[in-house]
C-alpha atoms as a PDB file:
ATOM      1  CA  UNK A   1      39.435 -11.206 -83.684  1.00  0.00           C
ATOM      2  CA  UNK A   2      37.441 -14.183 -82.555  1.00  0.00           C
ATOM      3  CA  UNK A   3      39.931 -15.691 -80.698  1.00  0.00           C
ATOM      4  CA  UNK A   4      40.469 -12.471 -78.678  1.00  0.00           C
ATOM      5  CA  UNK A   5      36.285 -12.635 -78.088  1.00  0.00           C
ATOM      6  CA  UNK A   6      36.224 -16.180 -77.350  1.00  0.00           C
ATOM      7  CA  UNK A   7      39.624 -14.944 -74.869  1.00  0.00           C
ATOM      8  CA  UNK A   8      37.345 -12.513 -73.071  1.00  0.00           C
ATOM      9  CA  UNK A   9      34.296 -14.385 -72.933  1.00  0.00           C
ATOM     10  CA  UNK A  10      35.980 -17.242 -70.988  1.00  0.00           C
ATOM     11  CA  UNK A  11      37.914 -15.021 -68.818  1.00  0.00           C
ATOM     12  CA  UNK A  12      34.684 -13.383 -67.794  1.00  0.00           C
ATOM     13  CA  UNK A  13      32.902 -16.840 -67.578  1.00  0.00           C
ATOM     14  CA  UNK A  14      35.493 -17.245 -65.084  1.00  0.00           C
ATOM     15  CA  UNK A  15      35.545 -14.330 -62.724  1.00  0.00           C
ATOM     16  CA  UNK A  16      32.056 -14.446 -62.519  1.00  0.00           C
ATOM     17  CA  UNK A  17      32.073 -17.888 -61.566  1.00  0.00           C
ATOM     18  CA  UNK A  18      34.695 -16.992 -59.045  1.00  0.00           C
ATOM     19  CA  UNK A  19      32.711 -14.111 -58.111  1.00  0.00           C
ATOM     20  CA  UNK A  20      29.728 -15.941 -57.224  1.00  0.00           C
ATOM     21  CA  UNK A  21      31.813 -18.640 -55.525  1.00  0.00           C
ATOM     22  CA  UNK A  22      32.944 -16.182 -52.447  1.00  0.00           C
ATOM     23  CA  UNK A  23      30.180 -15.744 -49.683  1.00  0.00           C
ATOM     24  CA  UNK A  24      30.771 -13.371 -46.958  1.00  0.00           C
ATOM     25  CA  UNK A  25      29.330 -13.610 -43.993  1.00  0.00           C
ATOM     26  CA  UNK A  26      29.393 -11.346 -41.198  1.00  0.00           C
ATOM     27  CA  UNK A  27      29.640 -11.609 -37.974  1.00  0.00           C
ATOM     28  CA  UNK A  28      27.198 -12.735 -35.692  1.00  0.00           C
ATOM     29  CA  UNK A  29      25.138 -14.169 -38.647  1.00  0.00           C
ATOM     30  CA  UNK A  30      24.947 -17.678 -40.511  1.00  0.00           C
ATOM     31  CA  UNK A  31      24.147 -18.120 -43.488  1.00  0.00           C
ATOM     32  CA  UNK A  32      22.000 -21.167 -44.841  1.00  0.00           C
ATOM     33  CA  UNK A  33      23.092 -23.223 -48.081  1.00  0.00           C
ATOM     34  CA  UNK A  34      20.285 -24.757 -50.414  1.00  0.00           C
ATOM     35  CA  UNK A  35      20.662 -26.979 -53.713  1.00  0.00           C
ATOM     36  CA  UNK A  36      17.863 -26.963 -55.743  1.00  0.00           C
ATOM     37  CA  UNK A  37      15.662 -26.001 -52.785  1.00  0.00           C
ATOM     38  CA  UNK A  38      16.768 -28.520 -50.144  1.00  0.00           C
ATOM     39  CA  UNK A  39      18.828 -27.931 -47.012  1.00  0.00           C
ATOM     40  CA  UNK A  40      22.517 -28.820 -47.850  1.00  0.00           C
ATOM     41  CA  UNK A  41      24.701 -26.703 -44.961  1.00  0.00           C
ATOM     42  CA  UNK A  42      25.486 -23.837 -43.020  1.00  0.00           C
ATOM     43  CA  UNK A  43      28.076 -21.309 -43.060  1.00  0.00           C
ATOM     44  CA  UNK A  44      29.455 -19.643 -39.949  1.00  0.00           C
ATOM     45  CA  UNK A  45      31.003 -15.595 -39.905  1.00  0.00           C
ATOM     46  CA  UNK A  46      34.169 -15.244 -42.311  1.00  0.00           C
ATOM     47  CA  UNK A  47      34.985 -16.038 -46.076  1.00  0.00           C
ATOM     48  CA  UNK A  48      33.189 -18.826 -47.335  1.00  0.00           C
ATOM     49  CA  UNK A  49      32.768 -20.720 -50.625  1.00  0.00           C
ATOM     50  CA  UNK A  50      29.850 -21.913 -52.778  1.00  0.00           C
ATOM     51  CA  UNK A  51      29.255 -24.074 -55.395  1.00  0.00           C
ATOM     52  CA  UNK A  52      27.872 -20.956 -58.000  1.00  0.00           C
ATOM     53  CA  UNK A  53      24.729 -21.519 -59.721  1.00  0.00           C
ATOM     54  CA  UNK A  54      24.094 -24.598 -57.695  1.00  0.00           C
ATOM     55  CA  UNK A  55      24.403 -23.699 -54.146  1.00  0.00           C
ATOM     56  CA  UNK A  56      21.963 -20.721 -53.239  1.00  0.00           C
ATOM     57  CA  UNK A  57      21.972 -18.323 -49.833  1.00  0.00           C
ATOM     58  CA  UNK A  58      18.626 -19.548 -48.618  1.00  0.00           C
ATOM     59  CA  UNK A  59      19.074 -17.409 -45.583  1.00  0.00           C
ATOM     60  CA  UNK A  60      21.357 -15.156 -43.078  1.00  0.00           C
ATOM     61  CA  UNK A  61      19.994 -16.006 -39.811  1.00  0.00           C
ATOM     62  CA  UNK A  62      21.348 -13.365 -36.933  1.00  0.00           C
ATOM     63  CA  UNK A  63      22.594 -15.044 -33.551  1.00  0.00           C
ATOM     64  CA  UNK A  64      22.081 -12.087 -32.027  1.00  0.00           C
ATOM     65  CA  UNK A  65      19.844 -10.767 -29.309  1.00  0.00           C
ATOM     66  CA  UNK A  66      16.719  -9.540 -30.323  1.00  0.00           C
ATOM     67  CA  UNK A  67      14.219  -7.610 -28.358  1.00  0.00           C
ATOM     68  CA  UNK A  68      10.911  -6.788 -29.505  1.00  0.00           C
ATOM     69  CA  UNK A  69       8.059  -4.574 -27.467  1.00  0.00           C
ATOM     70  CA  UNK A  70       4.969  -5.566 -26.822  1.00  0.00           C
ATOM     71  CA  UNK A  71       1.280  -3.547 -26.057  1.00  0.00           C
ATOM     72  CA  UNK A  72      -2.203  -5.189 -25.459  1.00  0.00           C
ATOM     73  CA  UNK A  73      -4.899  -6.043 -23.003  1.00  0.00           C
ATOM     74  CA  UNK A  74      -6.001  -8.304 -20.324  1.00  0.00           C
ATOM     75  CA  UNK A  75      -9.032  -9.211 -18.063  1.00  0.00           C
ATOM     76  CA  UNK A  76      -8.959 -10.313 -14.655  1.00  0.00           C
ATOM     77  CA  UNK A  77     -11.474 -12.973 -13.019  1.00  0.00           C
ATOM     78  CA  UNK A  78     -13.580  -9.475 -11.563  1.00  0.00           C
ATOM     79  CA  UNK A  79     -13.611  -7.876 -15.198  1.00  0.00           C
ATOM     80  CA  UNK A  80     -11.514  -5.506 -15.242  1.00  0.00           C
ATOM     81  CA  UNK A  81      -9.001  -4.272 -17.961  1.00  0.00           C
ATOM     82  CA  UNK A  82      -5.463  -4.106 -17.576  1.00  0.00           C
ATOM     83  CA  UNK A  83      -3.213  -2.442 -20.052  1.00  0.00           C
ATOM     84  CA  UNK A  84       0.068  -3.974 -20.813  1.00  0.00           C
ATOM     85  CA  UNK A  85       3.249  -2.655 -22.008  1.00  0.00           C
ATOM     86  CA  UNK A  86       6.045  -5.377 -21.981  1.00  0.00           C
ATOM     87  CA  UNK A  87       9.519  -6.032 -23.726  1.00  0.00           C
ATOM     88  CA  UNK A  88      10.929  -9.835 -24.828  1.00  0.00           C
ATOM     89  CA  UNK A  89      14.507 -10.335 -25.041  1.00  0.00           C
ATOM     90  CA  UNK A  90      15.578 -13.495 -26.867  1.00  0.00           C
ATOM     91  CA  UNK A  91      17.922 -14.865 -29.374  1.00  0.00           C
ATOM     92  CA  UNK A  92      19.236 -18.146 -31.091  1.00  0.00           C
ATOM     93  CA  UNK A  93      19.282 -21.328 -28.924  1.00  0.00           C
ATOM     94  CA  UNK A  94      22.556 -22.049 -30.295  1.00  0.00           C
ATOM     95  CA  UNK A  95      24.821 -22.449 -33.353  1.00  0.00           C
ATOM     96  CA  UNK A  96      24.247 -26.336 -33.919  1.00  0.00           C
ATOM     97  CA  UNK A  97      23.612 -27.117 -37.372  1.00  0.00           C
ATOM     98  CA  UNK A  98      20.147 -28.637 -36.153  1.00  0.00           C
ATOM     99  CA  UNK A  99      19.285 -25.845 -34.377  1.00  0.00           C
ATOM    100  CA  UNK A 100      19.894 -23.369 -36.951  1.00  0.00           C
ATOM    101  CA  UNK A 101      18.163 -25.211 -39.886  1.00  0.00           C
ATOM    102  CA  UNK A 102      14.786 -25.453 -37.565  1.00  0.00           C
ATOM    103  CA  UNK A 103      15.476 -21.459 -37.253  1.00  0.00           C
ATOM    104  CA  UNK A 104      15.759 -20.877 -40.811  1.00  0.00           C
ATOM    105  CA  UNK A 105      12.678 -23.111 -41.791  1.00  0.00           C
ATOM    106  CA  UNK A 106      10.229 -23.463 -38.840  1.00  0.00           C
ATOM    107  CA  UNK A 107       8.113 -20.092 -39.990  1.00  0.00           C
ATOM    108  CA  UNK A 108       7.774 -18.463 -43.567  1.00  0.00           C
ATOM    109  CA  UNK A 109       9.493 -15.640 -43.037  1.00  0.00           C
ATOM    110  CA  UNK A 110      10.436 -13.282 -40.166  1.00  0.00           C
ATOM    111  CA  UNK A 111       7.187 -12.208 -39.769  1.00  0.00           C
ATOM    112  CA  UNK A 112       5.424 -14.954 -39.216  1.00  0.00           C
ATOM    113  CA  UNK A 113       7.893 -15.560 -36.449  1.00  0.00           C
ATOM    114  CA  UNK A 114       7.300 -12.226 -34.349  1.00  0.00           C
ATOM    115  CA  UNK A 115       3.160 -12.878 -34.523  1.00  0.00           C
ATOM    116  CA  UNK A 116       3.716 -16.161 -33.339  1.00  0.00           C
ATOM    117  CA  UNK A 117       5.925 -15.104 -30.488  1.00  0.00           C
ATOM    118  CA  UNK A 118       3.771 -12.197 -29.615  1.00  0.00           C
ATOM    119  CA  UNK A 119       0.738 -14.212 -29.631  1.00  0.00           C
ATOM    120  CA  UNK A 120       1.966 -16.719 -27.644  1.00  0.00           C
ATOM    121  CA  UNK A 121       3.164 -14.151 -24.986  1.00  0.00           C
ATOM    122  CA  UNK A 122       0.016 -12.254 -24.708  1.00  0.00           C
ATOM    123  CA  UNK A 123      -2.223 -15.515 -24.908  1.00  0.00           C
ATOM    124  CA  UNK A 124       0.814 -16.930 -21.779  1.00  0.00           C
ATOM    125  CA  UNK A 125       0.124 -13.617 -19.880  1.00  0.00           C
ATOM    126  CA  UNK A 126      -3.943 -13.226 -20.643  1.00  0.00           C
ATOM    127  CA  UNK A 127      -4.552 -16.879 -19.286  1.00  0.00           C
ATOM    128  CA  UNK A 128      -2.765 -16.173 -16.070  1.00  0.00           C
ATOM    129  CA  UNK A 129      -4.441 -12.907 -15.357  1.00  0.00           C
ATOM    130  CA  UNK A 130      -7.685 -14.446 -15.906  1.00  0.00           C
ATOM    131  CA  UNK A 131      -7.266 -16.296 -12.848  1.00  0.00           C
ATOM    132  CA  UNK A 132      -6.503 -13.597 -10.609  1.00  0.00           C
ATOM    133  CA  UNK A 133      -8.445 -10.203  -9.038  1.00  0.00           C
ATOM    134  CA  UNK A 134      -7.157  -6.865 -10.132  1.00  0.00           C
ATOM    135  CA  UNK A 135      -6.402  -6.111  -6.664  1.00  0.00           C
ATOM    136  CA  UNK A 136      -3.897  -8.737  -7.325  1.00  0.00           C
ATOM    137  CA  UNK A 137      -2.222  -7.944 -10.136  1.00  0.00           C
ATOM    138  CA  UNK A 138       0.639  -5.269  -9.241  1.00  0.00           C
ATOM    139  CA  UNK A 139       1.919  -7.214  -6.661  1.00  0.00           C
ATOM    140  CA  UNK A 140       2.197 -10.125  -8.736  1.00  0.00           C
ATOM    141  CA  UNK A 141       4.276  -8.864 -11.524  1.00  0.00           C
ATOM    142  CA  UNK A 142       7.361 -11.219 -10.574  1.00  0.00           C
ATOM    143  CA  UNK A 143       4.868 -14.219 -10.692  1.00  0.00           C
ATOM    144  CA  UNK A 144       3.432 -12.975 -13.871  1.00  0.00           C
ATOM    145  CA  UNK A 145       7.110 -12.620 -15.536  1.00  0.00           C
ATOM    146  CA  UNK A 146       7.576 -16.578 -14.158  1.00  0.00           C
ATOM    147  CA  UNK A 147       4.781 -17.967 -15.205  1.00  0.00           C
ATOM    148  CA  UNK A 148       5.093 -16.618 -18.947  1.00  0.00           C
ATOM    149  CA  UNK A 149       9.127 -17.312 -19.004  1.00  0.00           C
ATOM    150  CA  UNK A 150       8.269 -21.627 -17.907  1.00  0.00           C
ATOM    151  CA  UNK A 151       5.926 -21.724 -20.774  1.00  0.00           C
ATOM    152  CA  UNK A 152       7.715 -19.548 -23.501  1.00  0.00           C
ATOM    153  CA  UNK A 153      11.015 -21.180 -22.529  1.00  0.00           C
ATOM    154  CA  UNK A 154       9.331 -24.351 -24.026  1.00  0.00           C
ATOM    155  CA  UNK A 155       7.119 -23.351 -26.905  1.00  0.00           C
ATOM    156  CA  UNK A 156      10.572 -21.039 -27.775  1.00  0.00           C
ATOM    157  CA  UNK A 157      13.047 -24.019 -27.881  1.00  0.00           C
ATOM    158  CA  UNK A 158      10.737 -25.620 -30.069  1.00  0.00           C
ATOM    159  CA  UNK A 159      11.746 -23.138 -32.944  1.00  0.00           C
ATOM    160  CA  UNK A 160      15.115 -23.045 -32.127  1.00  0.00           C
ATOM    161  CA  UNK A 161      15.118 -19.834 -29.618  1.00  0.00           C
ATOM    162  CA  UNK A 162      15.349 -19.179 -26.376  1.00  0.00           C
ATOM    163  CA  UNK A 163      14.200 -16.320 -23.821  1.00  0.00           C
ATOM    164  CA  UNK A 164      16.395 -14.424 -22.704  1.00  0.00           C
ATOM    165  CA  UNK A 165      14.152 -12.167 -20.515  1.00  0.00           C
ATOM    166  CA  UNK A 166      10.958 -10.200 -20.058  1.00  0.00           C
ATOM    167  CA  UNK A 167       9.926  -7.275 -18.872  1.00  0.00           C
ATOM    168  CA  UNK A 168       6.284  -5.364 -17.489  1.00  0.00           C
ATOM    169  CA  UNK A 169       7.447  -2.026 -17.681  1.00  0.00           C
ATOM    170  CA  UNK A 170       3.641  -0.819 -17.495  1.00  0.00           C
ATOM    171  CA  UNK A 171       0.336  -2.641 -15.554  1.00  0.00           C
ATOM    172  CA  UNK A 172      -1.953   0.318 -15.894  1.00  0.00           C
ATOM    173  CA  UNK A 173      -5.757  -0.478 -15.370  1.00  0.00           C
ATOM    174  CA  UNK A 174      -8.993   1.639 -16.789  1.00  0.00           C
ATOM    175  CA  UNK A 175      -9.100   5.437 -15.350  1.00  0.00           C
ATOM    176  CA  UNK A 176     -12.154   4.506 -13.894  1.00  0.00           C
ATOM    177  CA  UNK A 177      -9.964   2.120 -11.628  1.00  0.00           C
ATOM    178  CA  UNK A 178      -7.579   4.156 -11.452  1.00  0.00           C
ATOM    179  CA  UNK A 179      -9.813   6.458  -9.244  1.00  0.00           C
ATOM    180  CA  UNK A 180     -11.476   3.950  -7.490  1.00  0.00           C
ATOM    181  CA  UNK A 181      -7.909   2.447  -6.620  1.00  0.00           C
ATOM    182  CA  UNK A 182      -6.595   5.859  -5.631  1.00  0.00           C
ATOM    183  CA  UNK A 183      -9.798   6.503  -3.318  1.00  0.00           C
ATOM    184  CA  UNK A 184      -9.235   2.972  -1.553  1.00  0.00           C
ATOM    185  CA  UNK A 185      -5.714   3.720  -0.918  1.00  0.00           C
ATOM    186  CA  UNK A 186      -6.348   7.191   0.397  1.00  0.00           C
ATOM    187  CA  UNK A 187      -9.482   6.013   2.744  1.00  0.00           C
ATOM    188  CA  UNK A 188      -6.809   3.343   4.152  1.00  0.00           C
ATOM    189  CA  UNK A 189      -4.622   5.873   4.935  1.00  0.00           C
ATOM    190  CA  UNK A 190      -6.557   8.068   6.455  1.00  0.00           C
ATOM    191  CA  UNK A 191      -8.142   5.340   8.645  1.00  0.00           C
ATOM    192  CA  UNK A 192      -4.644   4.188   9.683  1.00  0.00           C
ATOM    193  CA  UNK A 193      -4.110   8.147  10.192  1.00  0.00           C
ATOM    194  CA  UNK A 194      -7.163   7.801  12.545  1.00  0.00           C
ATOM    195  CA  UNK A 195      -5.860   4.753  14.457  1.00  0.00           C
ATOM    196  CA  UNK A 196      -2.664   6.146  15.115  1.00  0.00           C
ATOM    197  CA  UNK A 197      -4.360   9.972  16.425  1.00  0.00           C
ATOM    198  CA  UNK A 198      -6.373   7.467  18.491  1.00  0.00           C
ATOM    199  CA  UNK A 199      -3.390   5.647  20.058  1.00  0.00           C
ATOM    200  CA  UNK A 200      -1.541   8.644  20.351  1.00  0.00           C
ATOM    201  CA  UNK A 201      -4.760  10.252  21.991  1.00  0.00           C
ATOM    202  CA  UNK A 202      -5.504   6.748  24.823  1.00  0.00           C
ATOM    203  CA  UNK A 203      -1.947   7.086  25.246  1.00  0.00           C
ATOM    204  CA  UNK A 204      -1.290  10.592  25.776  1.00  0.00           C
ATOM    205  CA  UNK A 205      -5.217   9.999  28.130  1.00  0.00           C
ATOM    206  CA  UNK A 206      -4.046   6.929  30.104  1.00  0.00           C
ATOM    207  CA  UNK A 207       0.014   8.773  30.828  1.00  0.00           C
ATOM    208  CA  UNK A 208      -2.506  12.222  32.497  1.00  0.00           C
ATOM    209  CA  UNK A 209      -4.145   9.318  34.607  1.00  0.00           C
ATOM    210  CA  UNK A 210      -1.398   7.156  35.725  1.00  0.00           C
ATOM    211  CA  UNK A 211       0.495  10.731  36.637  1.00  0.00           C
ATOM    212  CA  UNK A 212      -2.768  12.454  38.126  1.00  0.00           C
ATOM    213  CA  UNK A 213      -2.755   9.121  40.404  1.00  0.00           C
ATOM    214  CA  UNK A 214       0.922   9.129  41.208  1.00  0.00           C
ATOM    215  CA  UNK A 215       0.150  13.027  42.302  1.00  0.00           C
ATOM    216  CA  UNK A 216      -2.707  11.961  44.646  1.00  0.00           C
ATOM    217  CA  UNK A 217      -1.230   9.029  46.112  1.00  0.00           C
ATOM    218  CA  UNK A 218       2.419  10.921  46.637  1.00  0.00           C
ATOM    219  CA  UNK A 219       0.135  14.366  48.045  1.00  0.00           C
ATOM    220  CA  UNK A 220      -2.366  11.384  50.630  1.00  0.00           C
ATOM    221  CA  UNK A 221       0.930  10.014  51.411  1.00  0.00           C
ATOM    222  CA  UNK A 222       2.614  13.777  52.062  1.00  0.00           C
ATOM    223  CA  UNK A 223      -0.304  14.493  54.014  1.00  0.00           C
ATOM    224  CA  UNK A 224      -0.912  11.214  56.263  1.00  0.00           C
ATOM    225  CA  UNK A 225       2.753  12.134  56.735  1.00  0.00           C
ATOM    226  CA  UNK A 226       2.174  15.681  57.705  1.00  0.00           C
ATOM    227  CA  UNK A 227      -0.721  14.993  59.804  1.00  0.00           C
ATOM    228  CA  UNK A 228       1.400  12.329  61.830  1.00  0.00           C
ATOM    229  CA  UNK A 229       3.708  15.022  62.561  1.00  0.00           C
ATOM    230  CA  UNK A 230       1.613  17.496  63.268  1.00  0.00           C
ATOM    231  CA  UNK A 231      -0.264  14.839  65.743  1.00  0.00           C
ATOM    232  CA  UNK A 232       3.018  14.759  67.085  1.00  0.00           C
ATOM    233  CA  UNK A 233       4.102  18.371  67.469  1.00  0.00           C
ATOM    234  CA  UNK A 234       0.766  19.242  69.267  1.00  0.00           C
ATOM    235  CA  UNK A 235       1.128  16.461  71.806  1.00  0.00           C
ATOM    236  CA  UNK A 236       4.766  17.415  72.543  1.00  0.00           C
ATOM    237  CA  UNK A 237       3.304  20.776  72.939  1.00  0.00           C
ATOM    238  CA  UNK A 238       0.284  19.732  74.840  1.00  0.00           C
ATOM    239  CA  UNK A 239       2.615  17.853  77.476  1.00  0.00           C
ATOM    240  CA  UNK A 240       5.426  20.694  77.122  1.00  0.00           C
ATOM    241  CA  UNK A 241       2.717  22.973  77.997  1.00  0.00           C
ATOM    242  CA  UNK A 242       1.044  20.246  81.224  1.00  0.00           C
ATOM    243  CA  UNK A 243       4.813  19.847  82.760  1.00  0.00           C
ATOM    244  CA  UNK A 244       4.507  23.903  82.778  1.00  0.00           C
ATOM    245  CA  UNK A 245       1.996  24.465  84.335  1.00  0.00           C
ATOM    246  CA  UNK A 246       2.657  21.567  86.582  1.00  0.00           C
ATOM    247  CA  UNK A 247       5.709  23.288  87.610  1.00  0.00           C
ATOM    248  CA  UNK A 248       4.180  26.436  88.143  1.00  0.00           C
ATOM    249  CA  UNK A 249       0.997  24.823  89.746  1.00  0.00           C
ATOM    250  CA  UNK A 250       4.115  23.414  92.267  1.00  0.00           C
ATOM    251  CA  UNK A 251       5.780  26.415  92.918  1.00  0.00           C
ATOM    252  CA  UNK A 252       2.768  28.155  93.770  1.00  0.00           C
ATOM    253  CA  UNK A 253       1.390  25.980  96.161  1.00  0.00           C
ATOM    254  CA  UNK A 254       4.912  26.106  97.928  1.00  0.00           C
ATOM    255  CA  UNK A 255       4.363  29.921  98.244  1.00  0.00           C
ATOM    256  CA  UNK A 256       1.028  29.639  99.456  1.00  0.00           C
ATOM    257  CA  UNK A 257      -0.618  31.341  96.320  1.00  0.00           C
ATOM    258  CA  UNK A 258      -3.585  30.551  94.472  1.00  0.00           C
ATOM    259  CA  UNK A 259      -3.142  28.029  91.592  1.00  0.00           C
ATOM    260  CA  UNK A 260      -5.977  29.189  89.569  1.00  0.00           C
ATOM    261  CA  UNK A 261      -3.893  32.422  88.948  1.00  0.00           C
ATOM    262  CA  UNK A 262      -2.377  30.507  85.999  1.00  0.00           C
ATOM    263  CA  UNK A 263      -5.521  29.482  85.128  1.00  0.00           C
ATOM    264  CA  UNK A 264      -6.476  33.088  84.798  1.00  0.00           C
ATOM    265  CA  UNK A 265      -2.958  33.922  83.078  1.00  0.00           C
ATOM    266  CA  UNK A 266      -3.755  31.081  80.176  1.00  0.00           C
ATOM    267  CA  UNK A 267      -7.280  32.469  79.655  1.00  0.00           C
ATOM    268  CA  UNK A 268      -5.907  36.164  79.185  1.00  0.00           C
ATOM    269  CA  UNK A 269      -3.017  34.977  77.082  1.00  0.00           C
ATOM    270  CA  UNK A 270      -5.476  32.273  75.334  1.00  0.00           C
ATOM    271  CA  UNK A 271      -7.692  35.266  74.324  1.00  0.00           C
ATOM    272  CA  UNK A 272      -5.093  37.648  73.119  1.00  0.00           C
ATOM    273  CA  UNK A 273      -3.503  35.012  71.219  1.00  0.00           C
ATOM    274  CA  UNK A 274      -7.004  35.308  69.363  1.00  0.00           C
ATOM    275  CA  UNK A 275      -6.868  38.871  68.695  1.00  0.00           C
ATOM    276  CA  UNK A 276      -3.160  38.687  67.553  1.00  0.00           C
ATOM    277  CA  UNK A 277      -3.912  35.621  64.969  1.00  0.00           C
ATOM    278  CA  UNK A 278      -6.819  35.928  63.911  1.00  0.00           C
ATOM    279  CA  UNK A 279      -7.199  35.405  59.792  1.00  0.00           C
ATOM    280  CA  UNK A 280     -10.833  36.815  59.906  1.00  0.00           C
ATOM    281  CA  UNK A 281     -12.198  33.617  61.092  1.00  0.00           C
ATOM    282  CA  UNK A 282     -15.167  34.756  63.741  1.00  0.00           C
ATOM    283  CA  UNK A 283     -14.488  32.801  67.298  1.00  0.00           C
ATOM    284  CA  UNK A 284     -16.975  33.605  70.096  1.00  0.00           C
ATOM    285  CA  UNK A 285     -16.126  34.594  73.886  1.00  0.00           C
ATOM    286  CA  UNK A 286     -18.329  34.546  76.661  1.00  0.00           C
ATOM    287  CA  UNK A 287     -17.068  37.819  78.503  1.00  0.00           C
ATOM    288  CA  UNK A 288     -19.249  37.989  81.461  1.00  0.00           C
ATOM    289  CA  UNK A 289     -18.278  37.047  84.809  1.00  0.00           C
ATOM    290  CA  UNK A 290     -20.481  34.216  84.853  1.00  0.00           C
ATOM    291  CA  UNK A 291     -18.896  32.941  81.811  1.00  0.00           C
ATOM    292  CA  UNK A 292     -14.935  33.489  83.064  1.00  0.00           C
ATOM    293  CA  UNK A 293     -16.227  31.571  86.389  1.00  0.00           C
ATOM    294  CA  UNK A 294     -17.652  28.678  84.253  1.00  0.00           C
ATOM    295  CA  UNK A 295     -14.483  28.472  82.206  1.00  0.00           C
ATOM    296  CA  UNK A 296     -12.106  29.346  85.093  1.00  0.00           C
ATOM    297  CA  UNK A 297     -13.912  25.989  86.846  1.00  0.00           C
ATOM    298  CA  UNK A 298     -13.583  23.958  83.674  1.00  0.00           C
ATOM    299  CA  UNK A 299      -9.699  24.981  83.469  1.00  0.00           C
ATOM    300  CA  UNK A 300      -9.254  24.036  87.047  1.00  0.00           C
ATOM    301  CA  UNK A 301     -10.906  20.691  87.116  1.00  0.00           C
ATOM    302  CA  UNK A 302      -8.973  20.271  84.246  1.00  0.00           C
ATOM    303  CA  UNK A 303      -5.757  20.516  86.221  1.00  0.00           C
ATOM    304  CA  UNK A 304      -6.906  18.795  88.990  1.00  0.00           C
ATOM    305  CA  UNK A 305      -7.312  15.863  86.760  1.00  0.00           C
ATOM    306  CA  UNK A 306      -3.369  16.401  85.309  1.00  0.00           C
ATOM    307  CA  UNK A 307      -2.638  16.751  89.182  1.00  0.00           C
ATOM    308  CA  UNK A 308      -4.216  13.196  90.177  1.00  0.00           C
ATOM    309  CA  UNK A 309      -2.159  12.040  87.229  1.00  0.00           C
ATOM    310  CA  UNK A 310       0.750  12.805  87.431  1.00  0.00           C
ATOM    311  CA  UNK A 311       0.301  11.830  91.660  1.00  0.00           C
ATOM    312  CA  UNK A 312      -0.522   8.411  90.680  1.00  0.00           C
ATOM    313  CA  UNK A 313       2.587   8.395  88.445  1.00  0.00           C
END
C-alpha cells in the first residue's frame, strides 16, 4: 500500500512538472522568461518549454497594433481654447530580443505606459499650438500631425515602440468662437457677394455705354451719310430742274413768247405743291399783285443769272 502511494505521488510529481514545463504562446505575442527575478529570454508564438519552478512568465507582450483615443485641451498664442479629439496608432518596434526586454521593463505596468504616451502627445501637440493663432489652427492640422509624429517617433523608440499614425478627427474651439468664426466667414462672403454684384453691375454699366456709343457713332455716321446724299439728290434736282427750264426758256424765245410765263407756271405749281404737302406746318404767301411782281422779278433775275451762265459756258 505504500509503494502504490509513493507510485502515485511520483507519477504526479511528474506530470505536474511536465505540466508546468509547456508554455503556450499565442500568436502575435511573446512571452518574457525570468529566473529568480532577472531577465533570462524570450519566447516567440508556438509550444515552448520552461524550466518549472525556476523559470517564471514575467510577461506576454502583444506585437500587435494598438490604438488608443485621445480627448483634451489646448491654448493658442491669442487665448483661445481648442478642443481635441485624436487617435494614436502604434505597436512594437520590433521582435529583437533587445527591443522586447526594454518593452517588457521600461514602465511598471501597462498603465503607466498609456499615461506616459498620452502625456507626451498632448504636451507634443499643446506646445505647438501655443505658438500659433486660432485662426491658424484648422488649416494646419497636417503640420500639427508632423510636428507631433518627429517628436513621438523619438521619445517612442526609446521604449521600444513606434508610431504608426495619428489622427485629429475633431479641432473644435469654444461656442463663443464658434459664433464669432461663423459671423467672420459669413461677413466675407457676403462682401465677396458684394464685389461680384458690383462687377457684374460696372460691367453690365460700361457694355450699355460702349453699345449706346457704337449706336451714336453708327446713327452720326448713317446720317452724315444720308445728308451727303440728300446734298446730292437736291443738286441733281436743282440742275435737272435749271437745264428745264433752260430748255423751255430756249424754246420760248424761238417762238417769240414771253419767258417769264414759266416763271409764272413754277410760282403756281410752287404754291400748289404747298397746299398738296403740307403736314400742318404754317408757310406764308404774299398774294397781292405787288407781291407776285416782286417775286415774279426775283424769279426772273434769277434766270437771267442761270442764262449768263450757262452763255459763258
Amino acid at each position: 500500500m505504500a509503494l502504490l502511494s509513493s507510485s502515485f505521488f511520483l507519477f504526479l510529481f511528474i506530470g505536474l512538472t511536465l505540466w508546468l514545463s509547456i508554455v503556450t504562446v499565442q500568436q502575435g505575442t511573446i512571452a518574457v522568461i525570468t529566473v529568480f527575478g532577472k531577465y533570462r529570454r524570450i519566447m516567440y508564438p508556438g509550444l515552448n518549454f520552461k524550466i518549472p519552478f525556476i523559470e517564471i512568465v514575467f510577461k506576454k507582450i502583444s506585437i500587435q497594433n494598438r490604438s488608443v483615443e485621445l480627448e483634451f485641451q489646448a491654448i493658442t498664442s491669442d487665448q483661445a481654447n481648442v478642443n481635441f479629439k485624436a487617435m494614436l496608432l502604434f505597436a512594437v518596434l520590433s521582435q529583437d530580443e533587445e527591443v522586447i526586454k526594454n518593452v517588457a521593463f521600461k514602465f511598471l505596468d501597462e498603465k503607466n505606459l498609456m499615461q506616459a504616451l498620452i502625456r507626451t502627445v498632448e504636451g507634443s501637440i499643446r506646445g505647438f499650438v501655443a505658438t500659433k493663432k486660432q485662426a491658424e489652427i484648422l488649416a494646419l492640422r497636417r503640420e500639427i500631425v508632423e510636428d507631433v509624429k518627429e517628436q513621438l517617433d523619438v521619445q517612442l523608440e526609446t521604449w521600444g515602440y513606434h508610431l504608426i499614425d495619428l489622427q485629429l478627427n475633431d479641432i473644435i474651439f469654444d461656442e463663443a468662437i464658434m459664433r464669432s468664426m461663423a459671423q467672420v466667414v459669413a461677413s466675407n462672403n457676403m462682401k465677396a457677394a458684394a464685389e461680384n454684384e458690383g462687377q457684374a453691375l460696372l460691367i453690365t454699366k460700361t457694355k450699355a455705354a460702349e453699345a449706346e456709343g457704337n449706336f451714336i457713332k453708327i446713327s452720326a455716321d448713317a446720317e452724315r451719310t444720308a445728308a451727303q446724299l440728300r446734298g446730292q439728290g437736291v443738286a441733281l434736282f436743282r440742275e435737272e430742274v435749271a437745264k428745264g427750264m433752260s430748255s423751255a426758256a430756249r424754246e420760248m424765245q424761238q417762238a417769240n413768247l414771253d419767258t417769264s410765263v414759266i416763271l409764272f407756271s413754277m410760282w403756281t405749281e410752287a404754291v400748289k405743291n404747298f397746299a398738296e404737302y403740307s403736314k400742318g406746318n404754317v408757310i406764308f404767301l404774299d398774294g397781292s399783285a405787288e407781291g407776285m411782281q416782286r417775286t415774279m422779278k426775283e424769279m426772273m433775275a434769277m434766270n437771267k443769272l442761270m442764262e449768263d451762265k450757262e452763255g459763258k459756258e
